[in-house]
Protein backbone atom coordinates (compact mmCIF):
# COMPACT_ATOMS: atom_id res chain seq x y z
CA UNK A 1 -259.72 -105.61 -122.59
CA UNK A 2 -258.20 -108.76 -123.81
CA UNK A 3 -255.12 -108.03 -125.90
CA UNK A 4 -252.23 -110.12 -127.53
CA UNK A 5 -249.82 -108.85 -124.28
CA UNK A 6 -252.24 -109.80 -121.36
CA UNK A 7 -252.81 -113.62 -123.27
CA UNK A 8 -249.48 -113.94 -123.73
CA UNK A 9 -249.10 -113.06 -119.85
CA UNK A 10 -251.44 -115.43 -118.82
CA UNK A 11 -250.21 -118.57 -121.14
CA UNK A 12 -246.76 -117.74 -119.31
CA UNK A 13 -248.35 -117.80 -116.21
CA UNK A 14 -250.04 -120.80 -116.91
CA UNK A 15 -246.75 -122.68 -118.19
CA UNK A 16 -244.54 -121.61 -115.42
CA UNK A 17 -246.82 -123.05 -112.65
CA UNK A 18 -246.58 -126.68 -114.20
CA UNK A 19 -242.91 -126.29 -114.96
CA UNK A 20 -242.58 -125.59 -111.06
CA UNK A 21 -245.16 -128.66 -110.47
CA UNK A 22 -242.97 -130.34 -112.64
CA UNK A 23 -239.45 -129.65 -110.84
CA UNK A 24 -241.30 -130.05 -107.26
CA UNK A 25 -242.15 -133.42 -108.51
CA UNK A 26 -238.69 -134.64 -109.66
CA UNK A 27 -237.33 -132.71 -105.93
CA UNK A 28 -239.65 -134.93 -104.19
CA UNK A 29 -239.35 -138.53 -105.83
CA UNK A 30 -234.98 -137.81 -105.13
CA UNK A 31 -235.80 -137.35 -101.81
CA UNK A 32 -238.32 -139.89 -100.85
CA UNK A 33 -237.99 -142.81 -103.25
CA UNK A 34 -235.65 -145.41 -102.60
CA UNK A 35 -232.95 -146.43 -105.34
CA UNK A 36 -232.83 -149.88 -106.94
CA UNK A 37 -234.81 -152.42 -106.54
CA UNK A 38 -236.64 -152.64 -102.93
CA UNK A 39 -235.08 -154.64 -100.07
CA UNK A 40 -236.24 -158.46 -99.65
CA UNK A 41 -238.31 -158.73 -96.40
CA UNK A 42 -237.13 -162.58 -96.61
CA UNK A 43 -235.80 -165.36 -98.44
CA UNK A 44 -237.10 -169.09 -98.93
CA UNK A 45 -234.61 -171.40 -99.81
CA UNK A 46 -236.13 -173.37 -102.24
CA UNK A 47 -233.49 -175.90 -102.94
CA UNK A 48 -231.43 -176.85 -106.04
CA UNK A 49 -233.45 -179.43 -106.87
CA UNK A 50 -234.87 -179.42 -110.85
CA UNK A 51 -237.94 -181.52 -111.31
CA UNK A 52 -237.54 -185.32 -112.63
CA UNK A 53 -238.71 -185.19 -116.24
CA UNK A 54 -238.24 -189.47 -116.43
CA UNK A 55 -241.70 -189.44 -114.03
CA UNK A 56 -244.55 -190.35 -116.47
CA UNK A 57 -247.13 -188.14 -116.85
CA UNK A 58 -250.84 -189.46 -116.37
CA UNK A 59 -252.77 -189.44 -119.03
CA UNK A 60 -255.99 -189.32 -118.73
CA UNK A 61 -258.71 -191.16 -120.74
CA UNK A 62 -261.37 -189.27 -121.81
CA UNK A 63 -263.81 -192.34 -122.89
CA UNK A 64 -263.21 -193.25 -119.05
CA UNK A 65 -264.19 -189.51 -117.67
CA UNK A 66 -266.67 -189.27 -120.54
CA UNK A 67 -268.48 -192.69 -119.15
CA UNK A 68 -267.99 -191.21 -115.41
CA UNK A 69 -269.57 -187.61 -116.19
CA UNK A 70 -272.75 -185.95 -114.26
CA UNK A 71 -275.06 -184.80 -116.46
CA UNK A 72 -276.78 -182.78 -114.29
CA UNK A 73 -273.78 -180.90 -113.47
CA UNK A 74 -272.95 -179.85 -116.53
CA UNK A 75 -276.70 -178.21 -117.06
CA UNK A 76 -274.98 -175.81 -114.20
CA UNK A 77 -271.86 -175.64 -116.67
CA UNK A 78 -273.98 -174.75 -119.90
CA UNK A 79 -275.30 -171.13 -118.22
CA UNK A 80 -271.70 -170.20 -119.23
CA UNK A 81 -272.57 -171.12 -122.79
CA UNK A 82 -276.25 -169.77 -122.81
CA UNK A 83 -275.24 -166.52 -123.59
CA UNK A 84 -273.88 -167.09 -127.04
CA UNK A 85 -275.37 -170.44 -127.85
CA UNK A 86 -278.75 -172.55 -127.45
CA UNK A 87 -279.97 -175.89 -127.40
CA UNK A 88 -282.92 -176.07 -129.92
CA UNK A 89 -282.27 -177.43 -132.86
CA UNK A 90 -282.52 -174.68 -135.71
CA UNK A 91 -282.06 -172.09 -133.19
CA UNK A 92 -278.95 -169.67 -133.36
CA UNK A 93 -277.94 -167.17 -130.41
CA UNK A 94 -274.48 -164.95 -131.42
CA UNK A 95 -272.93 -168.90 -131.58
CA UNK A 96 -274.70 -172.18 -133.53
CA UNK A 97 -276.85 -173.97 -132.20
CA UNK A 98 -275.50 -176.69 -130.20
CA UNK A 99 -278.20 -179.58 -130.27
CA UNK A 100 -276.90 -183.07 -130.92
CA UNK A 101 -273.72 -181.10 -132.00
CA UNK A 102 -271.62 -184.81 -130.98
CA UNK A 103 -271.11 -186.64 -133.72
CA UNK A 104 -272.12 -183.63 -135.96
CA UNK A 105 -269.98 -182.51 -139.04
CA UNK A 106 -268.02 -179.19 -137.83
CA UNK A 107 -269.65 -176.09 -139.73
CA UNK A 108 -272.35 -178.20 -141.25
CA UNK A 109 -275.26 -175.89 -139.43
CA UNK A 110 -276.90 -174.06 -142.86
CA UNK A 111 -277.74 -170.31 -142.28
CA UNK A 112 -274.75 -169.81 -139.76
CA UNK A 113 -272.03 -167.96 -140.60
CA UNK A 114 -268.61 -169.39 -139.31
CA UNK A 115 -265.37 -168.28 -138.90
CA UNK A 116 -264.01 -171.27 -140.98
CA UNK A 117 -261.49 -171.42 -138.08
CA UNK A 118 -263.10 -174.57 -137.04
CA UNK A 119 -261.83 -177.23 -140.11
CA UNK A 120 -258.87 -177.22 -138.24
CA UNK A 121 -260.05 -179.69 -135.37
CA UNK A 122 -261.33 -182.29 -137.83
CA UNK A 123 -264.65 -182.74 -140.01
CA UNK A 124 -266.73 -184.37 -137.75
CA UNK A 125 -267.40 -183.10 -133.47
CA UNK A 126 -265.80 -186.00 -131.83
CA UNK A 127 -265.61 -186.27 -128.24
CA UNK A 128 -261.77 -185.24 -128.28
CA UNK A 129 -262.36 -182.51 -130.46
CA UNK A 130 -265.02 -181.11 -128.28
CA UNK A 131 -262.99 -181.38 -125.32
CA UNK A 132 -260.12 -179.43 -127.15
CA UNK A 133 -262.43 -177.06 -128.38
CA UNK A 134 -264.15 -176.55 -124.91
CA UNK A 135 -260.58 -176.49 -122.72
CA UNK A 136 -259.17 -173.70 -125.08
CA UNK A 137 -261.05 -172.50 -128.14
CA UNK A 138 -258.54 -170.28 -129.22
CA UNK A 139 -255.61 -172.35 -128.97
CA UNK A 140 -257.60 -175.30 -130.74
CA UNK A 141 -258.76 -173.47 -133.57
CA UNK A 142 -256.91 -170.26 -134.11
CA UNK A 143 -258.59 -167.77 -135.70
CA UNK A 144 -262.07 -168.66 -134.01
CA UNK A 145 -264.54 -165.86 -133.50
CA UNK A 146 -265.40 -167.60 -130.16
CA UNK A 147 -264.29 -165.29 -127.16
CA UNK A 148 -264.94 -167.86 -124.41
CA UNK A 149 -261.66 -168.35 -122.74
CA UNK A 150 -261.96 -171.84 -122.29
CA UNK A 151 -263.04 -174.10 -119.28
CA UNK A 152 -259.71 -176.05 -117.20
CA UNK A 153 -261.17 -178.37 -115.55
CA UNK A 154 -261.55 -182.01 -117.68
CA UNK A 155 -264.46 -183.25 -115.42
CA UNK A 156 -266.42 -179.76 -116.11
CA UNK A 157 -265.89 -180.81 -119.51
CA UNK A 158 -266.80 -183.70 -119.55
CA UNK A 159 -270.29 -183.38 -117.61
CA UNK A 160 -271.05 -180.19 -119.87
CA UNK A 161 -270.33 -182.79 -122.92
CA UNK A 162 -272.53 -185.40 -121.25
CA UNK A 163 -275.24 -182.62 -120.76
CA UNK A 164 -275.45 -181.61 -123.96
CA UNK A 165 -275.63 -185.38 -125.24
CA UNK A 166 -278.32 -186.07 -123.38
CA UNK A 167 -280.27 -182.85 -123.88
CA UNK A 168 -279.96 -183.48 -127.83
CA UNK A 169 -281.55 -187.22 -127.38
């Protein structure tokens, strides 16, 4: 029934019908796509003008927006954090645990295993370091096992920092 003539038929068969799918394809994007880049529906004129790099930029204290923090926001911050890390002390999630971790030596917790990543921000948790850490963890401490991708906003930061302070007391 099946013999080397009637599979060889119907592999033909099979490779001439996408080889015609094929060449209808290229036939139909010639015909209907446009060349080049597409037409601009309109232009904004934005000016010549190149930004003014003698303005200073504002730097911000972070003692000041440390002293200024909510505390109780940043318990709303930490659910972002609960799924790695916890707040007992002694307690590890997938991350250390992060009780009275300000003012803490960096990878000082015993019976967690760390990247070693995190020397690189200093040897003890300092409030700068933290906020580093917390804005960016990858670009702080390359190399970190951490996968957060970081929180932007300083204020967030701050209150989460605050949070965590006063949830160590």
């Amino acid at each position: 029934m099946f013999d080397t003539m009637v599979i060889t038929k119907a592999v033909a068969g099979v490779c001439s019908a996408l080889l015609i799918f094929l060449l209808g394809k290229w036939l139909a994007d010639a015909i209907y796509l446009p060349y080049g880049p597409a037409p601009v529906a309109y232009a904004i004129d934005v000016g010549d003008e190149v930004a003014d790099d003698d303005e200073p930029v504002e730097e911000v204290d972070i003692e000041e927006a440390f002293a200024a923090a909510d505390a109780d926001a940043g318990g709303n911050l930490f659910r972002q954090c609960r799924a790695c890390h916890v707040m007992d002390e002694g307690v590890h999630g997938v991350g250390p645990s992060l009780h009275a971790i300000l003012g803490r030596e960096i990878e000082a917790i015993d019976g967690f295993n760390y990247s070693g990543a995190l020397t690189q921000l200093g040897e003890v948790w300092t409030l700068e370091a933290l906020d580093a850490f917390i804005e960016n963890p990858r670009g702080a401490a390359p190399g970190t096992s951490m996968s957060y991708s970081g929180m932007r906003s300083l204020q967030d930061r701050m209150n989460l920092i605050a949070w965590m302070d006063r949830e160590s007391d």
